[in-house]
PDB file of N, CA and C in Angstrom:
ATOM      1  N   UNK A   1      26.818 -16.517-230.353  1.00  0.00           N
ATOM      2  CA  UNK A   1      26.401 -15.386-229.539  1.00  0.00           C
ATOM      3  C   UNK A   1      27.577 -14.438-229.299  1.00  0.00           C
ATOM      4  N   UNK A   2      28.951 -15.225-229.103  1.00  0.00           N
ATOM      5  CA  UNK A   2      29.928 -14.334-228.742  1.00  0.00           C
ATOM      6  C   UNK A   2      30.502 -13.525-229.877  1.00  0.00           C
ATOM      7  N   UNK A   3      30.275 -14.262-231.203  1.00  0.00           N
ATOM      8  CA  UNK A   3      30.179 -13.164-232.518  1.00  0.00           C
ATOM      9  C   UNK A   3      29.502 -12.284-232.611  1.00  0.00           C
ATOM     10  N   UNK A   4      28.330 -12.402-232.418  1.00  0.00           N
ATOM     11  CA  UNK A   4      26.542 -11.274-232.553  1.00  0.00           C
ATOM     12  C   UNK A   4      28.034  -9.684-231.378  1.00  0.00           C
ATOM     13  N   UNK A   5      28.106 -10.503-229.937  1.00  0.00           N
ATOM     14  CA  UNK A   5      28.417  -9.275-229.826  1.00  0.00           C
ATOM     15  C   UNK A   5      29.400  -8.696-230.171  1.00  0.00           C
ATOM     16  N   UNK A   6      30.593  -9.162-230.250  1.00  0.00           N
ATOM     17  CA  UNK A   6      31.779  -8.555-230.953  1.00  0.00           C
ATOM     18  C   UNK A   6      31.417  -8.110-232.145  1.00  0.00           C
ATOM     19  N   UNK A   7      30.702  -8.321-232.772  1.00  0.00           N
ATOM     20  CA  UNK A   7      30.353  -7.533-234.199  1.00  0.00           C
ATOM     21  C   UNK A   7      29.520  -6.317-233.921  1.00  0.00           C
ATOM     22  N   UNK A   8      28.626  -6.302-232.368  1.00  0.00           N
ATOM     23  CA  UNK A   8      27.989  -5.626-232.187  1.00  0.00           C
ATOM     24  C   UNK A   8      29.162  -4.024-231.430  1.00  0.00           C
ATOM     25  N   UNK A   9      30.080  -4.523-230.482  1.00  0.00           N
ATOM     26  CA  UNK A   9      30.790  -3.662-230.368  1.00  0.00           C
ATOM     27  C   UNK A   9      31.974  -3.101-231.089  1.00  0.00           C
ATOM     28  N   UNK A  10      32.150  -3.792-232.216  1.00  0.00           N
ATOM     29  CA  UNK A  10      32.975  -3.152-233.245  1.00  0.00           C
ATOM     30  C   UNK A  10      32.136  -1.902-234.156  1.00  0.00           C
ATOM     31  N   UNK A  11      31.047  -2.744-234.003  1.00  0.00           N
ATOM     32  CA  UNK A  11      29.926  -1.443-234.689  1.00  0.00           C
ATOM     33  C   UNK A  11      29.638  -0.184-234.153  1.00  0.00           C
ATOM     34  N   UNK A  12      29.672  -0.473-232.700  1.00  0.00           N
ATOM     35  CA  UNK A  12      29.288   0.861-231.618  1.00  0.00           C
ATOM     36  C   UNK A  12      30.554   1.574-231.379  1.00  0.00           C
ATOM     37  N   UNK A  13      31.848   0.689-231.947  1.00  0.00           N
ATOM     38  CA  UNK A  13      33.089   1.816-231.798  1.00  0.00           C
ATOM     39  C   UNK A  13      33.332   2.644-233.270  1.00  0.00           C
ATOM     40  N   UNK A  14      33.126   1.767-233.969  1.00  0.00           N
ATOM     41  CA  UNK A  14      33.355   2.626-235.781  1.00  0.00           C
ATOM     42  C   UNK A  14      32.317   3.911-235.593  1.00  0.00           C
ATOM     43  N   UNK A  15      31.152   3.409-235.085  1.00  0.00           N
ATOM     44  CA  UNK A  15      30.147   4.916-234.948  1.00  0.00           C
ATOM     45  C   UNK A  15      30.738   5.962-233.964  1.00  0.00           C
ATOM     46  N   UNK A  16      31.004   5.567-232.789  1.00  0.00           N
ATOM     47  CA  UNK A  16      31.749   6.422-231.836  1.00  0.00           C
ATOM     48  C   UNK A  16      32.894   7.137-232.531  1.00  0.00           C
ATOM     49  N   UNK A  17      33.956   6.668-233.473  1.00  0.00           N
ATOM     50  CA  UNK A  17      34.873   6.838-233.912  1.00  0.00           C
ATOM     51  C   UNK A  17      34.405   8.106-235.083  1.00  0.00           C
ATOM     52  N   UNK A  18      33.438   7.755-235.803  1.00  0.00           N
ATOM     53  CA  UNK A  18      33.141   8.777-237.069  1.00  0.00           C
ATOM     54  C   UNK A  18      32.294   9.907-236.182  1.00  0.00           C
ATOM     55  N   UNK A  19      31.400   9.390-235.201  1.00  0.00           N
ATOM     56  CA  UNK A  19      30.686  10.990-234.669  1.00  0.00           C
ATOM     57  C   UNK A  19      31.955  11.453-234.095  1.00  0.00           C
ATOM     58  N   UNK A  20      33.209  10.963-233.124  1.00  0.00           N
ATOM     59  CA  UNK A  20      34.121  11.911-232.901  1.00  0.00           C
ATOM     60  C   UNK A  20      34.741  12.608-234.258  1.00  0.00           C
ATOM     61  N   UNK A  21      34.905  12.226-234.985  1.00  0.00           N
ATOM     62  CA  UNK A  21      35.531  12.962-236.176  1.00  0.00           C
ATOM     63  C   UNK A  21      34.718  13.928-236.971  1.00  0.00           C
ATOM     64  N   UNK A  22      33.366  13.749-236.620  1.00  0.00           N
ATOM     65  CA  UNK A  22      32.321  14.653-237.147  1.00  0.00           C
ATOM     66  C   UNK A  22      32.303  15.608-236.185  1.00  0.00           C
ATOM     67  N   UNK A  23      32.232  15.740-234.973  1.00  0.00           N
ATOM     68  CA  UNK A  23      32.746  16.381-234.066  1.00  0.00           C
ATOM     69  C   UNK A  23      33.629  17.474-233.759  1.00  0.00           C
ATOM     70  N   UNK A  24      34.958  16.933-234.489  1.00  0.00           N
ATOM     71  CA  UNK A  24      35.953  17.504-234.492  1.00  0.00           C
ATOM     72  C   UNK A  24      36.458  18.411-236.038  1.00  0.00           C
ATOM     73  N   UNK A  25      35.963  18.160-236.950  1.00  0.00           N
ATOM     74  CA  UNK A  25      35.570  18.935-238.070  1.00  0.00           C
ATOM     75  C   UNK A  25      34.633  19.805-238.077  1.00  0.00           C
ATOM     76  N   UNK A  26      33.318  19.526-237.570  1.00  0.00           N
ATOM     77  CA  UNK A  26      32.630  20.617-237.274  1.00  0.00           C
ATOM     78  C   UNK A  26      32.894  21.913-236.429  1.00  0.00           C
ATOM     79  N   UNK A  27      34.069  21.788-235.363  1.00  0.00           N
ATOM     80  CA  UNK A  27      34.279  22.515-234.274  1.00  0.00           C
ATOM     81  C   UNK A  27      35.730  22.272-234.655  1.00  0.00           C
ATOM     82  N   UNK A  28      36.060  23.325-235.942  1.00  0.00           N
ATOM     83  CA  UNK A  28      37.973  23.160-236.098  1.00  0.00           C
ATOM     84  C   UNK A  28      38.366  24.148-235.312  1.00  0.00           C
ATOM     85  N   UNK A  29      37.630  25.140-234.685  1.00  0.00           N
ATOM     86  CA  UNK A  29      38.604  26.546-233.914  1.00  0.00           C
ATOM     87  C   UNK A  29      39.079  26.378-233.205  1.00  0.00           C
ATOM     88  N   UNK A  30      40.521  26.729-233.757  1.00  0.00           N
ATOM     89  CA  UNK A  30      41.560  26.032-232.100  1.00  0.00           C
ATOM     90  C   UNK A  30      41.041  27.064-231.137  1.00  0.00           C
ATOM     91  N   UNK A  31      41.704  26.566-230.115  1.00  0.00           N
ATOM     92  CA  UNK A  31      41.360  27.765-228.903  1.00  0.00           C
ATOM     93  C   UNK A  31      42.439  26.951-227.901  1.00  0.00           C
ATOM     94  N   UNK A  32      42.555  27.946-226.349  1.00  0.00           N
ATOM     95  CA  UNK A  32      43.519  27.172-225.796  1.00  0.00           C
ATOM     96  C   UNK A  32      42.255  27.035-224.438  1.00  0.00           C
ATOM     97  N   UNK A  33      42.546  26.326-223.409  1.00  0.00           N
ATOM     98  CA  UNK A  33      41.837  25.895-222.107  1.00  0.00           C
ATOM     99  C   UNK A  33      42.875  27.092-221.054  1.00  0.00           C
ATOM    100  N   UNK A  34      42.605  26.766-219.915  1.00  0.00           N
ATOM    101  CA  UNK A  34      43.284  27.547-219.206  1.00  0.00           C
ATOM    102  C   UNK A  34      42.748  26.805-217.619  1.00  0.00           C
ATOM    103  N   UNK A  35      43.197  25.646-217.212  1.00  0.00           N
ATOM    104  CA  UNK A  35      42.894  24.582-216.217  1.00  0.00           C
ATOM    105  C   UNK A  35      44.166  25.109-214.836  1.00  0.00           C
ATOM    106  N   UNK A  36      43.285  25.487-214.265  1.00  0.00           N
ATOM    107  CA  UNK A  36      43.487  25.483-212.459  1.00  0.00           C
ATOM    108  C   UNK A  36      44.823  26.720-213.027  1.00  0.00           C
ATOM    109  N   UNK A  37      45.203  27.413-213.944  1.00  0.00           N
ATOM    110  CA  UNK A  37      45.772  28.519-214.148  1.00  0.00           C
ATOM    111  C   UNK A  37      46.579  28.553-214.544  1.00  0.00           C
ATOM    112  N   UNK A  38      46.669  27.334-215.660  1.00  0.00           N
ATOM    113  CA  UNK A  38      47.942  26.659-216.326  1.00  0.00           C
ATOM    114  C   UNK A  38      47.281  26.508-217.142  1.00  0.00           C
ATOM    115  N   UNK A  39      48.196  27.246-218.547  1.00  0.00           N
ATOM    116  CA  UNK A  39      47.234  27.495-219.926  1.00  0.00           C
ATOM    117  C   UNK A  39      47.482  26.084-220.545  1.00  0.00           C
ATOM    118  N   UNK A  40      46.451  25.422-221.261  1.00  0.00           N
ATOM    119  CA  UNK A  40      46.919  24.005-221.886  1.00  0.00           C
ATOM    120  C   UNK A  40      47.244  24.352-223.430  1.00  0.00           C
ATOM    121  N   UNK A  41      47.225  23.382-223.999  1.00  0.00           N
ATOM    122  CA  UNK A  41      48.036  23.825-225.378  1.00  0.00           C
ATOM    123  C   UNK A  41      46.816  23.869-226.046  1.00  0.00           C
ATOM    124  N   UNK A  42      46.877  24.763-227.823  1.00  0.00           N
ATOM    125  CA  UNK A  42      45.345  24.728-228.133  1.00  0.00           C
ATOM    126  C   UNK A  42      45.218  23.683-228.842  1.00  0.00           C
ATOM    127  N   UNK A  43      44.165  23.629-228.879  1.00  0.00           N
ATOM    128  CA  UNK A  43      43.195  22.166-229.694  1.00  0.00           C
ATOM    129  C   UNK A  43      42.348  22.962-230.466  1.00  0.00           C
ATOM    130  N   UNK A  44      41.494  22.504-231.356  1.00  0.00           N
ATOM    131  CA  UNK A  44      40.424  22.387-232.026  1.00  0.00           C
ATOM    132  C   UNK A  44      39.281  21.712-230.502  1.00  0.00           C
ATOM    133  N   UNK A  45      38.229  23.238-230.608  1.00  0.00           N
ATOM    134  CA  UNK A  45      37.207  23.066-229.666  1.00  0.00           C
ATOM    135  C   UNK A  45      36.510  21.615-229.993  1.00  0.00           C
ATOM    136  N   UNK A  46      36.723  20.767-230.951  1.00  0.00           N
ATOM    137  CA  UNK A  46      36.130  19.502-231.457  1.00  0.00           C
ATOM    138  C   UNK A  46      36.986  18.947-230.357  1.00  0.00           C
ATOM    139  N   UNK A  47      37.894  18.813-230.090  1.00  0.00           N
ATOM    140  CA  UNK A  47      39.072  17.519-229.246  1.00  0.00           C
ATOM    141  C   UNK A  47      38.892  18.257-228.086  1.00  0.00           C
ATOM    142  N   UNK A  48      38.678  19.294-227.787  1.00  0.00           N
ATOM    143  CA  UNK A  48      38.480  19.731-226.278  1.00  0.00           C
ATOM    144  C   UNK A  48      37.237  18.813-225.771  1.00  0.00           C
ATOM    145  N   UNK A  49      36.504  18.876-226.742  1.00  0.00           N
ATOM    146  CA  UNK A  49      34.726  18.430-226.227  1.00  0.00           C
ATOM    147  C   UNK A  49      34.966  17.007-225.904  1.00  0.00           C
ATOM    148  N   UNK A  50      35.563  16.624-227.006  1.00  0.00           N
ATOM    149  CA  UNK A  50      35.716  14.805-226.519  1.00  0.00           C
ATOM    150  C   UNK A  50      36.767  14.672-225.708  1.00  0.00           C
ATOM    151  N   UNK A  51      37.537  15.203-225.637  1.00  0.00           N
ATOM    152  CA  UNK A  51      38.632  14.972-224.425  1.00  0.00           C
ATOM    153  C   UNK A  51      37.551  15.129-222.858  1.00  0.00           C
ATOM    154  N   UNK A  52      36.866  15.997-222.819  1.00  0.00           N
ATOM    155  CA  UNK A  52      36.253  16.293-221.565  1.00  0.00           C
ATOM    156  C   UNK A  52      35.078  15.308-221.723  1.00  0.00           C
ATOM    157  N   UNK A  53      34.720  15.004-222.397  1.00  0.00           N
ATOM    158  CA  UNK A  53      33.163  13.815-222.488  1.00  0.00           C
ATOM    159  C   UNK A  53      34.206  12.751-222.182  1.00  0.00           C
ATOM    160  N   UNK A  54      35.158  12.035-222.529  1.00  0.00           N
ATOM    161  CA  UNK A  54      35.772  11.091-222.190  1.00  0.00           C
ATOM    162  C   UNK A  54      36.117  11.138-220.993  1.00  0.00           C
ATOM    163  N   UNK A  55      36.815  12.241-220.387  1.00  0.00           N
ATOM    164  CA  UNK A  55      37.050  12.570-218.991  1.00  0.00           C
ATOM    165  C   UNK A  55      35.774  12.612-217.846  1.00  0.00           C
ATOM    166  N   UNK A  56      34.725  12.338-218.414  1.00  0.00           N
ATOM    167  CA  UNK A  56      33.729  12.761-217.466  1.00  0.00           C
ATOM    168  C   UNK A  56      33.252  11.138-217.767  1.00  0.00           C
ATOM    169  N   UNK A  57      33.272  10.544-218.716  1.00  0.00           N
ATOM    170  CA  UNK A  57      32.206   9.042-218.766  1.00  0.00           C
ATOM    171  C   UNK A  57      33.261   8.174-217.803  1.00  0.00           C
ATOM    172  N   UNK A  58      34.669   8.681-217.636  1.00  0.00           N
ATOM    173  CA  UNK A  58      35.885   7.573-216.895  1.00  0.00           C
ATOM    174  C   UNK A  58      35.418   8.196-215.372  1.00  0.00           C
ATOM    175  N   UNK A  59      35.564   9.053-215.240  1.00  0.00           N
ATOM    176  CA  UNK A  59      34.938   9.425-213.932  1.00  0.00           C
ATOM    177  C   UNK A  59      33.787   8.736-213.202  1.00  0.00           C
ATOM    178  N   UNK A  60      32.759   8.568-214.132  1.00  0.00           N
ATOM    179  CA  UNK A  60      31.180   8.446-213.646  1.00  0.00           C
ATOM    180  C   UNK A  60      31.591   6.654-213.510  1.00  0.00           C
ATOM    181  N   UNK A  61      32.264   5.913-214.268  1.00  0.00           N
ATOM    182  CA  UNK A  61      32.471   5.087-214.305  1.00  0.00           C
ATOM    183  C   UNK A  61      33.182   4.134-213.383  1.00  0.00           C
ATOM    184  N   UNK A  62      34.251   5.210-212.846  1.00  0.00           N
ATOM    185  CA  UNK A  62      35.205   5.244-211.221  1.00  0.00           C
ATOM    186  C   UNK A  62      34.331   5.552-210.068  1.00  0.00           C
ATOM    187  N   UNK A  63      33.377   6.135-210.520  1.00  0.00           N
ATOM    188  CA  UNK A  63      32.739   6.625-209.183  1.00  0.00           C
ATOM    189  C   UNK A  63      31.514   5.621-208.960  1.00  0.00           C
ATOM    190  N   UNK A  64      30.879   4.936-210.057  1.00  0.00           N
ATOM    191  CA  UNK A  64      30.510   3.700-209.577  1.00  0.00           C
ATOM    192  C   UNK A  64      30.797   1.702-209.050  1.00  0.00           C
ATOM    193  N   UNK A  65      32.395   2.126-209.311  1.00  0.00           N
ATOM    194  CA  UNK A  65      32.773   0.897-209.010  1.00  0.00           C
ATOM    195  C   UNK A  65      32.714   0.638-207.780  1.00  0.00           C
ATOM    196  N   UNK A  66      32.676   1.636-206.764  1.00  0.00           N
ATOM    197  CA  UNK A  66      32.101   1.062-205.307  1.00  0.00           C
ATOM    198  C   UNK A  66      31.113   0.447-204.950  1.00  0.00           C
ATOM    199  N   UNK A  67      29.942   0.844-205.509  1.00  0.00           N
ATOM    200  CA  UNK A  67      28.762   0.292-205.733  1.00  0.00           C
ATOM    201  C   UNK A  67      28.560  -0.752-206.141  1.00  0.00           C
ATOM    202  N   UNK A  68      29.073  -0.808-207.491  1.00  0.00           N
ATOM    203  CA  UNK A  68      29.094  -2.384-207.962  1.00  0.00           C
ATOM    204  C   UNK A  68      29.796  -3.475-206.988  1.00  0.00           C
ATOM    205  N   UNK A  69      30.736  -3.414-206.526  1.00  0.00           N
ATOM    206  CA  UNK A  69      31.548  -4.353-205.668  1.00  0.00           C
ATOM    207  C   UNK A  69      30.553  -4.469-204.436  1.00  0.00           C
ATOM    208  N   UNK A  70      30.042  -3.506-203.858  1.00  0.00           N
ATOM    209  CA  UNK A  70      28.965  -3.487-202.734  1.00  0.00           C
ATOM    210  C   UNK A  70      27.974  -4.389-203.106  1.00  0.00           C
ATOM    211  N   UNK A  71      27.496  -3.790-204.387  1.00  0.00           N
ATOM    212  CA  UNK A  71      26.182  -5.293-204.466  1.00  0.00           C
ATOM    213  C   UNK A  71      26.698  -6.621-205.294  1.00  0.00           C
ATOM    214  N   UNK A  72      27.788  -6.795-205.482  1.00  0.00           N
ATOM    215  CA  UNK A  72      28.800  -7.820-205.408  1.00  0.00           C
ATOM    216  C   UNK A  72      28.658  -8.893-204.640  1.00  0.00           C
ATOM    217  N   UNK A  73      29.555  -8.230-203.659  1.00  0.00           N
ATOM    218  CA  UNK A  73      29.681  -8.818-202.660  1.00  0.00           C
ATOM    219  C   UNK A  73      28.288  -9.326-201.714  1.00  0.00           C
ATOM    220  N   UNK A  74      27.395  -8.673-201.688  1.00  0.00           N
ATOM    221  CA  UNK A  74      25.679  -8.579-201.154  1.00  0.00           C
ATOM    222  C   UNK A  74      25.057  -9.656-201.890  1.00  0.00           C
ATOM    223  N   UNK A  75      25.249  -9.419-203.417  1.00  0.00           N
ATOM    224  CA  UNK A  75      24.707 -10.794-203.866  1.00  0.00           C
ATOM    225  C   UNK A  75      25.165 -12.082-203.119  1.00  0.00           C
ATOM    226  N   UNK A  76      26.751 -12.293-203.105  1.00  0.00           N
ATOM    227  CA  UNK A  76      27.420 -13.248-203.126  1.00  0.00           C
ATOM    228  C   UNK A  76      26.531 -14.176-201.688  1.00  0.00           C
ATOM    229  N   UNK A  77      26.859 -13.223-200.952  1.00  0.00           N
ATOM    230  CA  UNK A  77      26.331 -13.359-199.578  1.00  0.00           C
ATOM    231  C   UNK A  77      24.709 -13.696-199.662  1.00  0.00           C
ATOM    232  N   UNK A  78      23.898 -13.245-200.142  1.00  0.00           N
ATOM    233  CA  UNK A  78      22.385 -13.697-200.247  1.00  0.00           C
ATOM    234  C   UNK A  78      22.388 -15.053-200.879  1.00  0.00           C
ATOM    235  N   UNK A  79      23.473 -15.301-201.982  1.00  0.00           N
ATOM    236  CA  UNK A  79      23.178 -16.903-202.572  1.00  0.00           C
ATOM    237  C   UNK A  79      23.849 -17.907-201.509  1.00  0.00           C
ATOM    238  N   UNK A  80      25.041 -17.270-200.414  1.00  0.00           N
ATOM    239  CA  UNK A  80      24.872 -18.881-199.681  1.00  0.00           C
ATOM    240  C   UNK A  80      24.186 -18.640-198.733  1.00  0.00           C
ATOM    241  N   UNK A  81      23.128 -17.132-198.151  1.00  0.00           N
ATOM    242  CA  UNK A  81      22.004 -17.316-197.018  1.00  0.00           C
ATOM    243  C   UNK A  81      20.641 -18.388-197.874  1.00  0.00           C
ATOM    244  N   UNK A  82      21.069 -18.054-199.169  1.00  0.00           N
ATOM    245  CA  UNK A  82      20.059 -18.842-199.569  1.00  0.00           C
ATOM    246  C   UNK A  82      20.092 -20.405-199.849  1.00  0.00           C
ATOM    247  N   UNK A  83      21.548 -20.321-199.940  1.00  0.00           N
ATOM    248  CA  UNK A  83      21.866 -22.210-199.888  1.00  0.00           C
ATOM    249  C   UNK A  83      21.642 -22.610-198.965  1.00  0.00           C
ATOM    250  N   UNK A  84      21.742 -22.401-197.871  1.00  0.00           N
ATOM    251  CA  UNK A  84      21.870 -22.822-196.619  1.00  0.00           C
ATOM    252  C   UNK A  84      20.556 -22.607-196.320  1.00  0.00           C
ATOM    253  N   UNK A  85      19.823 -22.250-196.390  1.00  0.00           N
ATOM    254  CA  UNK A  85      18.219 -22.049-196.118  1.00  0.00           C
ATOM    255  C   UNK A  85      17.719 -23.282-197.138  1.00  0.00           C
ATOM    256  N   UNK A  86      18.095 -23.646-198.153  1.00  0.00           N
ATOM    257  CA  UNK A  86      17.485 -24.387-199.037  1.00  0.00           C
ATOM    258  C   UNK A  86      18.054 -25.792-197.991  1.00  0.00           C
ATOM    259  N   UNK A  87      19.116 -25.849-197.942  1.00  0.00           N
ATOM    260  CA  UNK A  87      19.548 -26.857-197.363  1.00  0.00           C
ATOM    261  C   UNK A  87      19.068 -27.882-196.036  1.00  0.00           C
ATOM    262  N   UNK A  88      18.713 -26.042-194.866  1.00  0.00           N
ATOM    263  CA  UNK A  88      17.612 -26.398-193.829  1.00  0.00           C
ATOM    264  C   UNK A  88      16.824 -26.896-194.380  1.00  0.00           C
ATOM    265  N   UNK A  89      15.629 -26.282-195.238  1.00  0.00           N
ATOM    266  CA  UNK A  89      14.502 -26.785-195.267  1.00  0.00           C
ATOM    267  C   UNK A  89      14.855 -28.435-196.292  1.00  0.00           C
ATOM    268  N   UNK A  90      15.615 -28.427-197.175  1.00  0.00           N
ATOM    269  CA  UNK A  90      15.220 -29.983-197.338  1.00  0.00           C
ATOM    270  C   UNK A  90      15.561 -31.284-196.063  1.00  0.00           C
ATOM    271  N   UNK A  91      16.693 -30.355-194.862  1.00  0.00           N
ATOM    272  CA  UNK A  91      16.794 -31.414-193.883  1.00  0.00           C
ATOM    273  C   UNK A  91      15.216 -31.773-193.565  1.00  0.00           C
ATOM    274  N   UNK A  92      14.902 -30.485-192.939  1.00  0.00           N
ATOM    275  CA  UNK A  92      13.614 -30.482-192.619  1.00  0.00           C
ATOM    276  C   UNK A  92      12.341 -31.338-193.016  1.00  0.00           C
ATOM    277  N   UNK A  93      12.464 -30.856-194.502  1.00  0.00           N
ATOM    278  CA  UNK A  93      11.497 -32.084-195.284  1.00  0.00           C
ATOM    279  C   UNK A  93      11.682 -33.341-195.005  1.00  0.00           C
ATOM    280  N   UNK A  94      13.160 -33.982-195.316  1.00  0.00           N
ATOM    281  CA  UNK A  94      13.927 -35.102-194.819  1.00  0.00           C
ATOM    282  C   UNK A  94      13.237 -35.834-193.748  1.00  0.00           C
ATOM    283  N   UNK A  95      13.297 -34.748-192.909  1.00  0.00           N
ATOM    284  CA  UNK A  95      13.008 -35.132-191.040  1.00  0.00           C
ATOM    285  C   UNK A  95      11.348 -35.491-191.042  1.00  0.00           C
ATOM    286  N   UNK A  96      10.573 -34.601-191.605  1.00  0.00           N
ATOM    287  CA  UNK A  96       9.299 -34.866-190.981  1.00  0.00           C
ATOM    288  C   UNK A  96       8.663 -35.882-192.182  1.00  0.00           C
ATOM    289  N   UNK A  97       9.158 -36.507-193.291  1.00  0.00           N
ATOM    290  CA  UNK A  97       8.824 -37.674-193.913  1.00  0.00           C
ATOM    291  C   UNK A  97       9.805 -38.833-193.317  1.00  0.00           C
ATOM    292  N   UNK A  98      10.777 -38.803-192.757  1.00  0.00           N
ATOM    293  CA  UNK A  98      10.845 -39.985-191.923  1.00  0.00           C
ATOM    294  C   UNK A  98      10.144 -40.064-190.379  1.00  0.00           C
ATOM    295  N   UNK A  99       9.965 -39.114-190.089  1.00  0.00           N
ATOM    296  CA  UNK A  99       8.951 -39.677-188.664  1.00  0.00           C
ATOM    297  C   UNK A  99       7.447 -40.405-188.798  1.00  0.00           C
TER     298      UNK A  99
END
């Protein structure tokens, strides 16, 4: 199984890898940016695009790690309300088959 996926994400990066390069051939016109009023150096509008799609998927990605740790931690906490509930009730069971 742990082959299936490593073969599976070597596959999803070689594709990532050739659409960026298809990308960046299709869109050779350099050009320059001009960020918060500080000219950047020029690129090929192809490496601008993926530079900023990369910059935006690390973002979205930072901006949900709070979340994840929130229901993290929420899970963690529901499996020992739930041990401990399992636990009552088999005392419980326990109790009212010995009386």
């Amino acid at each position: 199984m742990k082959k299936i996926k490593t073969t599976i994400l070597v596959i999803a990066a070689l594709i990532a890898v050739f659409i960026g390069i298809w990308v960046v051939q299709d869109n050779a016109l350099e050009t320059g940016i001009v960020l918060l009023g500080f000219p950047l150096i020029e690129l090929p509008i192809g490496l601008w695009l993926l530079a900023f799609l990369l910059a935006g998927v690390a973002a979205g990605v930072c901006l949900c790690y709070p979340t994840i740790f929130a229901l993290q931690r929420r899970s963690r906490e529901n499996i020992k309300r739930l041990q401990k509930l399992n636990a009552e009730l088999s005392a419980a069971r326990g109790q009212s088959t010995a009386e």
